[in-house]
Structure formats: C-alpha cells, structure tokens
N, C-alpha and C. Protein backbone atom coordinates (compact mmCIF):
# COMPACT_ATOMS: atom_id res chain seq x y z
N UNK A 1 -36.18 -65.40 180.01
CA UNK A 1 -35.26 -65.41 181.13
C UNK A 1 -33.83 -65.50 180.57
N UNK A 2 -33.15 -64.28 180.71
CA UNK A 2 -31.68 -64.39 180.06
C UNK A 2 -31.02 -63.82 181.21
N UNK A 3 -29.72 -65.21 181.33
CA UNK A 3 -28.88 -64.77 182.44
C UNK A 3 -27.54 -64.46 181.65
N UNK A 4 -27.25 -63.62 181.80
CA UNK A 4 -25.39 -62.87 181.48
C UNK A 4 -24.71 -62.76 182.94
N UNK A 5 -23.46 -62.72 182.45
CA UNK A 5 -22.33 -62.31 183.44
C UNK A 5 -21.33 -61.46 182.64
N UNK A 6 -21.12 -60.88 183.50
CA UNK A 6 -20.37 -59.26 182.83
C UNK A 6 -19.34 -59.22 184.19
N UNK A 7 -17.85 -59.13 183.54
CA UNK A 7 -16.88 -58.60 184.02
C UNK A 7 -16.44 -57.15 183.81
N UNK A 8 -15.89 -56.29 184.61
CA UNK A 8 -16.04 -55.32 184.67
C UNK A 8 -14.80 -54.68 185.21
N UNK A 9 -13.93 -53.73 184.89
CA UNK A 9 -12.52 -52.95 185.22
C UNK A 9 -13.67 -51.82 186.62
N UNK A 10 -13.72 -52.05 187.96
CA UNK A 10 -14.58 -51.54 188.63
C UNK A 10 -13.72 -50.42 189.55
N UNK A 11 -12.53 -50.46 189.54
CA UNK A 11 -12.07 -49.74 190.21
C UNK A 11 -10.31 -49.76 190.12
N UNK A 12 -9.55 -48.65 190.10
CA UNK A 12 -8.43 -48.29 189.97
C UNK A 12 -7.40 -47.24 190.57
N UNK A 13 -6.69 -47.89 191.09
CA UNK A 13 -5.92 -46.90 192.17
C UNK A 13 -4.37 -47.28 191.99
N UNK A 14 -3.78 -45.83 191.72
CA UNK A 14 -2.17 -45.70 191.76
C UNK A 14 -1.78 -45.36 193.04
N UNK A 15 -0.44 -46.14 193.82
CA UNK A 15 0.12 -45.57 194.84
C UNK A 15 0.63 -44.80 194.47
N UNK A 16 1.71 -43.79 195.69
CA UNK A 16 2.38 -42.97 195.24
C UNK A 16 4.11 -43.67 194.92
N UNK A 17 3.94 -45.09 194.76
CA UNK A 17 5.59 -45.59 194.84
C UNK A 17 5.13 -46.08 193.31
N UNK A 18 3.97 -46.02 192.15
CA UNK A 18 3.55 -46.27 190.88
C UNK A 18 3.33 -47.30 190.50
N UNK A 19 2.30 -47.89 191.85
CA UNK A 19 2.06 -49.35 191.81
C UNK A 19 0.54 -49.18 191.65
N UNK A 20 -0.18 -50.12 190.40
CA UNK A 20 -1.02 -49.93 189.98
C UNK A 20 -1.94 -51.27 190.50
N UNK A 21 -2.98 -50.52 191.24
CA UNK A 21 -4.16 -51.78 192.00
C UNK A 21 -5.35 -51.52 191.24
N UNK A 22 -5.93 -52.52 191.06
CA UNK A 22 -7.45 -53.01 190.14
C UNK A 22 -8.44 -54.00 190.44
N UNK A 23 -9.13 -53.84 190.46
CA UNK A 23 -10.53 -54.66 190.50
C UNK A 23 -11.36 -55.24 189.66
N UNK A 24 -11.62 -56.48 189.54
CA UNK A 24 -12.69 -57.04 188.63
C UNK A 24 -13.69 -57.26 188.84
N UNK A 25 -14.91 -56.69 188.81
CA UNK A 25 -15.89 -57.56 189.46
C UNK A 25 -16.92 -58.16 188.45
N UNK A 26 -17.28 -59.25 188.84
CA UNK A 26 -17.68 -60.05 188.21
C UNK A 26 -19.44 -60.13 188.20
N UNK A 27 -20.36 -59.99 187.14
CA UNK A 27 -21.67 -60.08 187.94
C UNK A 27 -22.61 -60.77 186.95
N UNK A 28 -23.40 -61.59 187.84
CA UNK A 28 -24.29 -62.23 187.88
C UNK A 28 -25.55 -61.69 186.93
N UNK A 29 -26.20 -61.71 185.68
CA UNK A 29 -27.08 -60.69 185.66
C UNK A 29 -28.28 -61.56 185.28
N UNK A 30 -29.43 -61.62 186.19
CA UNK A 30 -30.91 -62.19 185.37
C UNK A 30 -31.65 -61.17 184.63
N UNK A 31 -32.32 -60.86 183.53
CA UNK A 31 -33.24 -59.84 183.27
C UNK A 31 -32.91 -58.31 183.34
N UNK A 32 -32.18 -57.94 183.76
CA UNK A 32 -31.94 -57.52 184.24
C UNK A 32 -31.32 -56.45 185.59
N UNK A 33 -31.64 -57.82 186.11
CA UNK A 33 -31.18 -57.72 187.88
C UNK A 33 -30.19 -58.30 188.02
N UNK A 34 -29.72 -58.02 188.82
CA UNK A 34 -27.96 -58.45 189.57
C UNK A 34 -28.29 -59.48 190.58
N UNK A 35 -27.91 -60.67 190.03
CA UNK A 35 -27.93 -61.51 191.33
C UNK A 35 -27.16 -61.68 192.45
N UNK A 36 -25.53 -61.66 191.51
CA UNK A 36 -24.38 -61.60 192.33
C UNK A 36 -23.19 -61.11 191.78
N UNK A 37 -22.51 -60.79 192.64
CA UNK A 37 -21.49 -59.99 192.40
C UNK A 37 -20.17 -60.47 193.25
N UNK A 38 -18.93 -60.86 192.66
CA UNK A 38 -17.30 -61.25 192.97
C UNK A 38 -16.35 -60.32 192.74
N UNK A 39 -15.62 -60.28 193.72
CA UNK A 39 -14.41 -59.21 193.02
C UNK A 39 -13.20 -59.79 193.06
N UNK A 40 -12.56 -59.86 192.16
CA UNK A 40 -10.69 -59.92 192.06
C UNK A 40 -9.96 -58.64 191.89
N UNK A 41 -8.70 -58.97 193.05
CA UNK A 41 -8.09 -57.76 192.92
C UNK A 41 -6.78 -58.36 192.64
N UNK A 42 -5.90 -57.49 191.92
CA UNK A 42 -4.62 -57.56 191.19
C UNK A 42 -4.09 -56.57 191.36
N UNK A 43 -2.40 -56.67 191.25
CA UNK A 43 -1.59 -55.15 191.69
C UNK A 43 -0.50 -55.50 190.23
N UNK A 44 -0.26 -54.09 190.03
CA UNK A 44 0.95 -54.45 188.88
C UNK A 44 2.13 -53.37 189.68
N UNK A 45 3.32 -53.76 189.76
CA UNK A 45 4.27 -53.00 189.71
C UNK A 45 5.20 -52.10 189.04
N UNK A 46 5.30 -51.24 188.70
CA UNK A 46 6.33 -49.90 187.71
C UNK A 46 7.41 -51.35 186.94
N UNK A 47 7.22 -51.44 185.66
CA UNK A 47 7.50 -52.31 185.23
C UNK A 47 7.45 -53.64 184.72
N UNK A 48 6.67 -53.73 185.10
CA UNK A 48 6.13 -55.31 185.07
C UNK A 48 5.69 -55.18 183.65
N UNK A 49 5.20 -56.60 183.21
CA UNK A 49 5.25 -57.14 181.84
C UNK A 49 3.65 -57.36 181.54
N UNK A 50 2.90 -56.56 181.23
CA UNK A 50 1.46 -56.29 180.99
C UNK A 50 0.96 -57.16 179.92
N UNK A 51 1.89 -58.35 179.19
CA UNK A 51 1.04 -59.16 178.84
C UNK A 51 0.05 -60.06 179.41
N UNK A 52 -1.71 -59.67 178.27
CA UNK A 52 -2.74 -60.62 179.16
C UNK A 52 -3.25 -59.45 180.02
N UNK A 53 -3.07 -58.59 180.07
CA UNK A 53 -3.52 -57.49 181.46
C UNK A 53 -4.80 -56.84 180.61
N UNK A 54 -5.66 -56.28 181.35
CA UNK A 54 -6.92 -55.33 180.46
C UNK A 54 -6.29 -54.25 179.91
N UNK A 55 -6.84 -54.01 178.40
CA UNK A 55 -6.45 -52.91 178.00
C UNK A 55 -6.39 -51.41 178.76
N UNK A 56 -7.55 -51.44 179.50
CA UNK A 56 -7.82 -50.10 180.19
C UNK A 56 -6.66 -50.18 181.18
N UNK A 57 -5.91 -50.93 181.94
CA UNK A 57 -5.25 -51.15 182.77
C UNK A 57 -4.01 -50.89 182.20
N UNK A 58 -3.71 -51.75 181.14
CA UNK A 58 -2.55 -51.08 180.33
C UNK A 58 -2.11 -49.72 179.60
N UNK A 59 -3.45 -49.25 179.61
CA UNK A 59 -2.79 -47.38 179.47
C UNK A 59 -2.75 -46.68 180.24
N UNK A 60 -3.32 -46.94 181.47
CA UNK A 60 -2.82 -46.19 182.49
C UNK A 60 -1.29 -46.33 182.79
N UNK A 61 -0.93 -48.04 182.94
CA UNK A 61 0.21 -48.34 183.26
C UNK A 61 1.35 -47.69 182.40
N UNK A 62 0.80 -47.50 181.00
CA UNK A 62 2.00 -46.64 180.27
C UNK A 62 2.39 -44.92 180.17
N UNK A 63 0.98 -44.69 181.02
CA UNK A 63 0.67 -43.26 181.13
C UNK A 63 1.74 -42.91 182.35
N UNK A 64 1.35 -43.83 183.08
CA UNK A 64 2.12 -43.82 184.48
C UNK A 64 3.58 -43.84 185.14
N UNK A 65 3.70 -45.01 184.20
CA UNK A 65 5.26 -45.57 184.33
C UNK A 65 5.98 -45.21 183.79
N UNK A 66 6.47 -43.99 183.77
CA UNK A 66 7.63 -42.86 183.15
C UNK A 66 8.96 -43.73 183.23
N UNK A 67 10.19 -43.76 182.57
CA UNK A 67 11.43 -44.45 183.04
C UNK A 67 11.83 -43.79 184.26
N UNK A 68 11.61 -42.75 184.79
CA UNK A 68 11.78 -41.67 186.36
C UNK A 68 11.24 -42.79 186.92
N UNK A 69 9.90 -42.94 187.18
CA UNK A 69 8.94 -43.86 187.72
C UNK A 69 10.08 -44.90 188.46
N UNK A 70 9.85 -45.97 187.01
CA UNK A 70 10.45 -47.04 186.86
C UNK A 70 11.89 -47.51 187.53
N UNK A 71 12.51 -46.39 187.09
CA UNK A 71 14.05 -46.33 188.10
C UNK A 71 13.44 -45.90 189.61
N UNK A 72 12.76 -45.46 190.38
CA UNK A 72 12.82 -45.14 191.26
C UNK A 72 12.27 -46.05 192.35
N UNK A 73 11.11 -47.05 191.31
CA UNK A 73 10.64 -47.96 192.02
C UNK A 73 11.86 -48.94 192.63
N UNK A 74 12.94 -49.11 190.74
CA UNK A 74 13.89 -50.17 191.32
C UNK A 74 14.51 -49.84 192.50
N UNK A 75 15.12 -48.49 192.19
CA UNK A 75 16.09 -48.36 193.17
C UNK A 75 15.39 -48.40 194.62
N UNK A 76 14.48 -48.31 195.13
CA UNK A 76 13.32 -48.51 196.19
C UNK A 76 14.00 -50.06 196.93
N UNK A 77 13.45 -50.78 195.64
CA UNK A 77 13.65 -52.54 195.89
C UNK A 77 14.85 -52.73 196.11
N UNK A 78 16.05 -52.53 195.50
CA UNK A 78 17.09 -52.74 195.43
C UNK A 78 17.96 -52.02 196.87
N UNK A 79 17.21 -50.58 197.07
CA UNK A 79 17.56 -50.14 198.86
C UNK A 79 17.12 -51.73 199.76
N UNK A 80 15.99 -51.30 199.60
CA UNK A 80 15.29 -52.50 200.67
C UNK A 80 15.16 -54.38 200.84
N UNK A 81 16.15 -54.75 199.61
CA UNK A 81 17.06 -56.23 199.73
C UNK A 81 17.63 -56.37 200.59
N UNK A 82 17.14 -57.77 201.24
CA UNK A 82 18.21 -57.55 202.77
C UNK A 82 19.51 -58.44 201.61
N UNK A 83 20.81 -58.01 202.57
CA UNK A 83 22.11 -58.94 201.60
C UNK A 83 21.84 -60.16 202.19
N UNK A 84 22.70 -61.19 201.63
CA UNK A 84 22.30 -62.26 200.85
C UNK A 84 23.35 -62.81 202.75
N UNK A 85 22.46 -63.96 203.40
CA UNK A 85 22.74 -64.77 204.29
C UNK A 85 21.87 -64.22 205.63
N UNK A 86 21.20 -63.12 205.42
CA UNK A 86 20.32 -62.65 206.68
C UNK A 86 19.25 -63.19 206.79
C-alpha cells in the first residue's frame, strides 16, 4: 500500500492584457488510484518578479512578456489609477 501525492502545473491560460493564470492541482494517490484531488490557482502579471514560481510557468512568462507587453500592461494600470484623494 503506497500512498504519493503529486503536484501538478494542470492548466494554463494567458489573457489578452499578458496576464498569466495557473493551476496546481494537488493529488492524492493510493496504488494507484486517485483519492483526491485540490486545486490552487495563481495569476502573475506582465512583469512581475517570478522568483519561487514553477519553472514551466516561468518560460512561458518570458516567452510572453515582450518589453511591448510589459509597457502596455503598465501603461493600462497607470490609465486606470484613480488620482490621489478620490
């Protein structure tokens, strides 16, 4: 009777503003049967600091995140700051 648990990069999706969403799921394994199964989900943003992140996650993110990208996300955020006392 051998129980494992296996984490797993299960799923991956880019918006079109180059925001990168992911899934972990987590599973349960007896014998080879699945007892149970958890998922965590995480988002990275055009830029962000990918230390600690899954490797597989991190080459997309560099595949992805062109400096075009990257500036366009900012300038996005930086439109959509409300000014400062609203």
């Amino acid at each position: 009777m051998a129980i494992t648990k296996q984490v797993v990069i299960d799923q991956i999706t880019i918006t079109e503003r180059g925001i990168i969403l992911y899934r972990e799921a987590t599973k349960i394994i007896e014998d080879g049967v699945e007892l149970t199964k958890t998922y965590h989900r995480s988002s990275l943003t055009p830029g962000q600091d990918l230390t600690g992140q899954p490797a597989q996650v991190v080459a997309i993110c560099n595949t992805v995140w062109t400096a075009e990208v990257i500036a366009a996300y900012q300038a996005m955020q930086e439109a959509n700051r409300l000014p400062e006392g609203e």
